[in-house]
Protein backbone atom coordinates (compact mmCIF):
# COMPACT_ATOMS: atom_id res chain seq x y z
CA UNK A 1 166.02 -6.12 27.25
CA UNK A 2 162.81 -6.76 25.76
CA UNK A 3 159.54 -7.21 28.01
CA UNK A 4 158.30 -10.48 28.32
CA UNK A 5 155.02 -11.74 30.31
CA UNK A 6 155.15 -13.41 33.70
CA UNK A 7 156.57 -16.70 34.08
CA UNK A 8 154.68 -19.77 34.76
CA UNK A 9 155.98 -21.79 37.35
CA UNK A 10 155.70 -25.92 36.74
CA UNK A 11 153.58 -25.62 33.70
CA UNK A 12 152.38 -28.65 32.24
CA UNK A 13 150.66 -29.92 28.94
CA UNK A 14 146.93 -30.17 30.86
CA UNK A 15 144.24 -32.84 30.63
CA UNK A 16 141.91 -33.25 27.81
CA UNK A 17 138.57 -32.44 28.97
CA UNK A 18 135.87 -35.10 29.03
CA UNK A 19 132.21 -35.18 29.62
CA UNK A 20 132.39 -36.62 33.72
CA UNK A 21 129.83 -36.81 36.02
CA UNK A 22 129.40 -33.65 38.27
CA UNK A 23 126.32 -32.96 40.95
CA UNK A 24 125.37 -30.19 42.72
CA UNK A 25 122.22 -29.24 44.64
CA UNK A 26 119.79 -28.19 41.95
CA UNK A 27 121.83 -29.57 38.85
CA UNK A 28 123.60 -32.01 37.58
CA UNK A 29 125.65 -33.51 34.61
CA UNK A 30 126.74 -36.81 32.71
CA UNK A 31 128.32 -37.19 29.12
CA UNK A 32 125.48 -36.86 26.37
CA UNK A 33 124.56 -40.01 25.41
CA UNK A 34 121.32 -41.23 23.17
CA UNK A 35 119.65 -42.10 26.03
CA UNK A 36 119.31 -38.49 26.90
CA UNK A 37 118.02 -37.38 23.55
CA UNK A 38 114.46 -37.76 24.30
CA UNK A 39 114.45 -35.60 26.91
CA UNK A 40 116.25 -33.58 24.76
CA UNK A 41 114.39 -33.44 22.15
CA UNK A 42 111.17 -32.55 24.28
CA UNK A 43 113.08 -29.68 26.12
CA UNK A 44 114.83 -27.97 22.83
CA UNK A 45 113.27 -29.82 19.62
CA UNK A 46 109.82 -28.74 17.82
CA UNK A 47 108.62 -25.45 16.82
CA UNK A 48 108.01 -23.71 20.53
CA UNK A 49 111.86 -24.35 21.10
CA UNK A 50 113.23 -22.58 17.13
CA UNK A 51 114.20 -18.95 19.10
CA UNK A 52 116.67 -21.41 21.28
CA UNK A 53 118.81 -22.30 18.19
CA UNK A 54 119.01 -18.40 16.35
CA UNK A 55 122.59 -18.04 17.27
CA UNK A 56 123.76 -21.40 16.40
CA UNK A 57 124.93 -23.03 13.44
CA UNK A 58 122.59 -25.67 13.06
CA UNK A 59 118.43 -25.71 12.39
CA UNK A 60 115.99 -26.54 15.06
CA UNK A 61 115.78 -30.06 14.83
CA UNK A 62 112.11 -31.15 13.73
CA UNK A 63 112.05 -34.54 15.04
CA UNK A 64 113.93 -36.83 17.27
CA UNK A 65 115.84 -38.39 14.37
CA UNK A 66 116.95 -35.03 12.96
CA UNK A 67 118.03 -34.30 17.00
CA UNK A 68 119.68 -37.62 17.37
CA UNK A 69 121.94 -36.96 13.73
CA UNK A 70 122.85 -33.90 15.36
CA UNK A 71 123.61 -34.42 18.27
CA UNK A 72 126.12 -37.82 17.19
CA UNK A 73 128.15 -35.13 14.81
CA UNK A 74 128.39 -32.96 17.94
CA UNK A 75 129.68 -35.40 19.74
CA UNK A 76 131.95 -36.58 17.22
CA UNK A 77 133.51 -32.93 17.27
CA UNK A 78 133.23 -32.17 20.85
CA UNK A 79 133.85 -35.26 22.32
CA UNK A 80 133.44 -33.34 26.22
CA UNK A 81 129.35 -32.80 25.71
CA UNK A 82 127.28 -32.73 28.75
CA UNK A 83 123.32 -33.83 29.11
CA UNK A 84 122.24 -30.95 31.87
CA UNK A 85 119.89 -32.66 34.23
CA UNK A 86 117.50 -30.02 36.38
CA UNK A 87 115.86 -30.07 39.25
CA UNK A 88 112.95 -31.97 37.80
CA UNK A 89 115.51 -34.99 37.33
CA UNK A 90 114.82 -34.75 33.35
CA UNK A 91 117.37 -34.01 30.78
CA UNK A 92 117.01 -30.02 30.12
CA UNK A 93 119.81 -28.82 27.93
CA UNK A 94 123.38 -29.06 26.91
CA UNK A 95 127.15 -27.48 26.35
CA UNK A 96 130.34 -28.59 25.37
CA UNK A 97 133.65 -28.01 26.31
CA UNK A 98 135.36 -27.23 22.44
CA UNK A 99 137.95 -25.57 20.97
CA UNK A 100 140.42 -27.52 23.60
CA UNK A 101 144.43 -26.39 23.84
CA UNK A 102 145.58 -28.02 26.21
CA UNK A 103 149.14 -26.89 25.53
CA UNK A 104 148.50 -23.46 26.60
CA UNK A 105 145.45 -24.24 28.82
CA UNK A 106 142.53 -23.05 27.41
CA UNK A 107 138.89 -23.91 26.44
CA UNK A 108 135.75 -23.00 25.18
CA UNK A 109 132.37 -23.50 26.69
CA UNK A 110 130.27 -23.40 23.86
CA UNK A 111 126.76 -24.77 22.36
CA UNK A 112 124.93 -23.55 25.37
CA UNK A 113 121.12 -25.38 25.17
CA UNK A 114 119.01 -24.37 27.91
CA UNK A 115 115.18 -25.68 27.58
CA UNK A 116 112.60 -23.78 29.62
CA UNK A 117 113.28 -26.23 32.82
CA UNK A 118 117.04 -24.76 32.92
CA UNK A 119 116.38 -21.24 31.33
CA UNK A 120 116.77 -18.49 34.12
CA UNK A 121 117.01 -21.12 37.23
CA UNK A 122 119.82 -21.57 39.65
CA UNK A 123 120.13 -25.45 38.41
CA UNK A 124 121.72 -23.53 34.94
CA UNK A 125 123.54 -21.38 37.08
CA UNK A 126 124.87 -24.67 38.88
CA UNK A 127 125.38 -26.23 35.64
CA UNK A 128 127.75 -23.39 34.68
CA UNK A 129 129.49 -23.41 38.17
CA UNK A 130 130.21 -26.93 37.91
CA UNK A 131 131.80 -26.92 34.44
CA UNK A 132 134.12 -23.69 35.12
CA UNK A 133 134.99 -25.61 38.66
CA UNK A 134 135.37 -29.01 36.70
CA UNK A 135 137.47 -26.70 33.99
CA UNK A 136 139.66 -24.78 36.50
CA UNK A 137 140.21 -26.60 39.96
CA UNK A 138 140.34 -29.97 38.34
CA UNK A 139 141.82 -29.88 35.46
CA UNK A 140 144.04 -26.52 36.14
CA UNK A 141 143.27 -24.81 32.88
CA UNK A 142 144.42 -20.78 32.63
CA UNK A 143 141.33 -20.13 30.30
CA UNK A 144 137.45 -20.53 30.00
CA UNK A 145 136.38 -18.64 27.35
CA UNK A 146 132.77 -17.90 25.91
CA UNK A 147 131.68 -16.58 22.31
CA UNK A 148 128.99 -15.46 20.89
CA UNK A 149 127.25 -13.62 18.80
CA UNK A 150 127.00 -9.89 19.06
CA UNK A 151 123.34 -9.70 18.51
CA UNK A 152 122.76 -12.29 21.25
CA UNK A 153 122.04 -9.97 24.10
CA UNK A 154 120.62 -12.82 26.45
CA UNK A 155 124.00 -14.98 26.04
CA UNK A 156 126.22 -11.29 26.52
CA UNK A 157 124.39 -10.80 29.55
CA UNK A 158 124.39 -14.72 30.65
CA UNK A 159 128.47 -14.28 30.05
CA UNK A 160 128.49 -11.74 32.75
CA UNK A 161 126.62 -12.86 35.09
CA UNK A 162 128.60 -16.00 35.02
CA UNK A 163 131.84 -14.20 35.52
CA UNK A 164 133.49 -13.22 32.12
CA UNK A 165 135.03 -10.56 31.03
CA UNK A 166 134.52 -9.26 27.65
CA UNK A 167 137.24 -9.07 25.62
CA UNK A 168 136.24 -7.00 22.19
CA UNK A 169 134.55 -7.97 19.20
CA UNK A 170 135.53 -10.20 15.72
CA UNK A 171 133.92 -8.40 13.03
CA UNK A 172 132.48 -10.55 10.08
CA UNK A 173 133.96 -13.63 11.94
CA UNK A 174 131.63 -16.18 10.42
CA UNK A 175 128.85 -16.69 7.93
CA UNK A 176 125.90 -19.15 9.93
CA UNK A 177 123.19 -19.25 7.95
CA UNK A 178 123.40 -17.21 5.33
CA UNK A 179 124.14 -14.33 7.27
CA UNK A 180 126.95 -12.45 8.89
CA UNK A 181 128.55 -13.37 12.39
CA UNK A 182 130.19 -10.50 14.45
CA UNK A 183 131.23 -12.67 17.40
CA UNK A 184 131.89 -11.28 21.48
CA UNK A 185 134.58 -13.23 23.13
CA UNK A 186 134.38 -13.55 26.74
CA UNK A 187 137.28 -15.36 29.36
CA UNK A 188 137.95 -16.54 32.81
CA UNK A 189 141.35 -17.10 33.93
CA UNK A 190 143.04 -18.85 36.39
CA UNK A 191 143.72 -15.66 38.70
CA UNK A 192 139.87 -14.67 38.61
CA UNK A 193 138.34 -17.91 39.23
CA UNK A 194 139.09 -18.06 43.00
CA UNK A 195 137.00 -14.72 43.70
CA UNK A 196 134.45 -15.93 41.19
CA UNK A 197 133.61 -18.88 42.84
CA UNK A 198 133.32 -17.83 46.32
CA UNK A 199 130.63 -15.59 44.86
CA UNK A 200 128.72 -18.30 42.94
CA UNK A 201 128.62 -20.37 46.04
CA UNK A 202 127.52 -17.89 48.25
CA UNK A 203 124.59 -17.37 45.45
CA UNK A 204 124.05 -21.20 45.27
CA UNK A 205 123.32 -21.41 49.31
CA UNK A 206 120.16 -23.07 50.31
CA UNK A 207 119.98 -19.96 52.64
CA UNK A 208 120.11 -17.31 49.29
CA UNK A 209 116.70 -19.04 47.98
CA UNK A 210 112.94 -18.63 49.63
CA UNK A 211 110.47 -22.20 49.70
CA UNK A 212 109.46 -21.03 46.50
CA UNK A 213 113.04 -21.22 45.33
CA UNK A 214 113.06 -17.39 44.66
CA UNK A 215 117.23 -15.53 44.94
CA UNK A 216 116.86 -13.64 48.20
CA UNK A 217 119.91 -11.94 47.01
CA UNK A 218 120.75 -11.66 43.06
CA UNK A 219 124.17 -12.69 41.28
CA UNK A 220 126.08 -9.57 40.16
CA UNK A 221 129.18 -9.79 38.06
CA UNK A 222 131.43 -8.32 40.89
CA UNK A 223 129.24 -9.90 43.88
CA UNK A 224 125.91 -10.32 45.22
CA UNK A 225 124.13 -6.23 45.61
């Protein structure tokens, strides 16, 4: 008899994802709409924000009206687009849930825009928590998966930290730009979330953080060290 993977007990065609209102402590997030694109424009638009839009396959937009055309196509494509809120209670960034199956379970988190208010702070890292939670415990997906490209060290490292696994490398997977792609694919599943979780929320404590809001104790891919 040939070998065949585990079975899935009581599988089910899953949700669609949609952009939903999630809050945490530092961070929170509501579907995109264009009453969040002037924050958004002032956090990622203009020359000081061009490095934040390398890896993507669109230009820095120059002006709000070149931010507002692209961010309507991107949510015509991605419907499930979230306006990140940070601690500062202004709009700081953005990601969508894309490349949705929901017949086998699986999504990507993709066009991940963090302005300098969200950059490096635990409100992104509670951004990200409250997506994969809103991805896995809510909607039971098996999948979470994160790409990008392979000369984008600070989104590599960013995939770690946040709990992915790397998974191996697409050589000459896309042209953006003009130039070649090698993409990194990254995934959660199902079976690691539980342990992943327990780890972000133990990071997330008001207790892991001095006045200054400082990490007492840093997030490591297999647990706080």
């Amino acid at each position: 008899m040939q070998p065949v993977g585990p079975a899935v007990p009581g599988w089910s065609v899953r949700p669609t994802p949609e952009a939903v209102e999630l809050r945490g402590r530092y961070a929170a997030l509501r579907p995109l709409t264009s009453a969040s694109y002037s924050d958004l424009y002032a956090a990622l638009g203009g020359p000081q924000a061009a490095t934040r839009w390398t890896y993507l396959p669109a230009e820095p937009p120059k002006d709000l009206p070149a931010l507002w055309m692209l961010m309507s196509a991107r949510l015509e494509a991605d419907p499930a687009t979230f306006a990140i809120v940070a601690e500062d209670g202004r709009v700081a960034g953005t990601f969508a849930l894309c490349a949705v199956d929901e017949v086998n379970g699986s999504v990507e988190l993709g066009w991940v825009l963090f302005g300098d208010a969200l950059a490096r702070t635990r409100a992104a890292t509670e951004a990200v928590h409250l997506v994969q939670s809103y991805v896995f415990d809510d909607l039971g997906y098996r999948r979470l998966e994160w790409k990008c490209d392979s000369l984008n060290e600070p989104s590599r490292r960013a995939a770690v930290r946040f709990g992915f696994t790397h998974e191996g490398t697409f050589r000459n997977h896309r042209v953006v730009k003009g130039h070649n792609r090698d993409s990194d694919w990254f995934s959660i599943t199902d079976a690691e979330w539980p342990a992943i979780r327990e780890r972000q929320l133990a990071w997330l404590a008001p207790e892991n953080f001095d006045d200054a809001g400082i990490q007492c104790t840093p997030l490591r891919p297999g647990g706080p060290a």
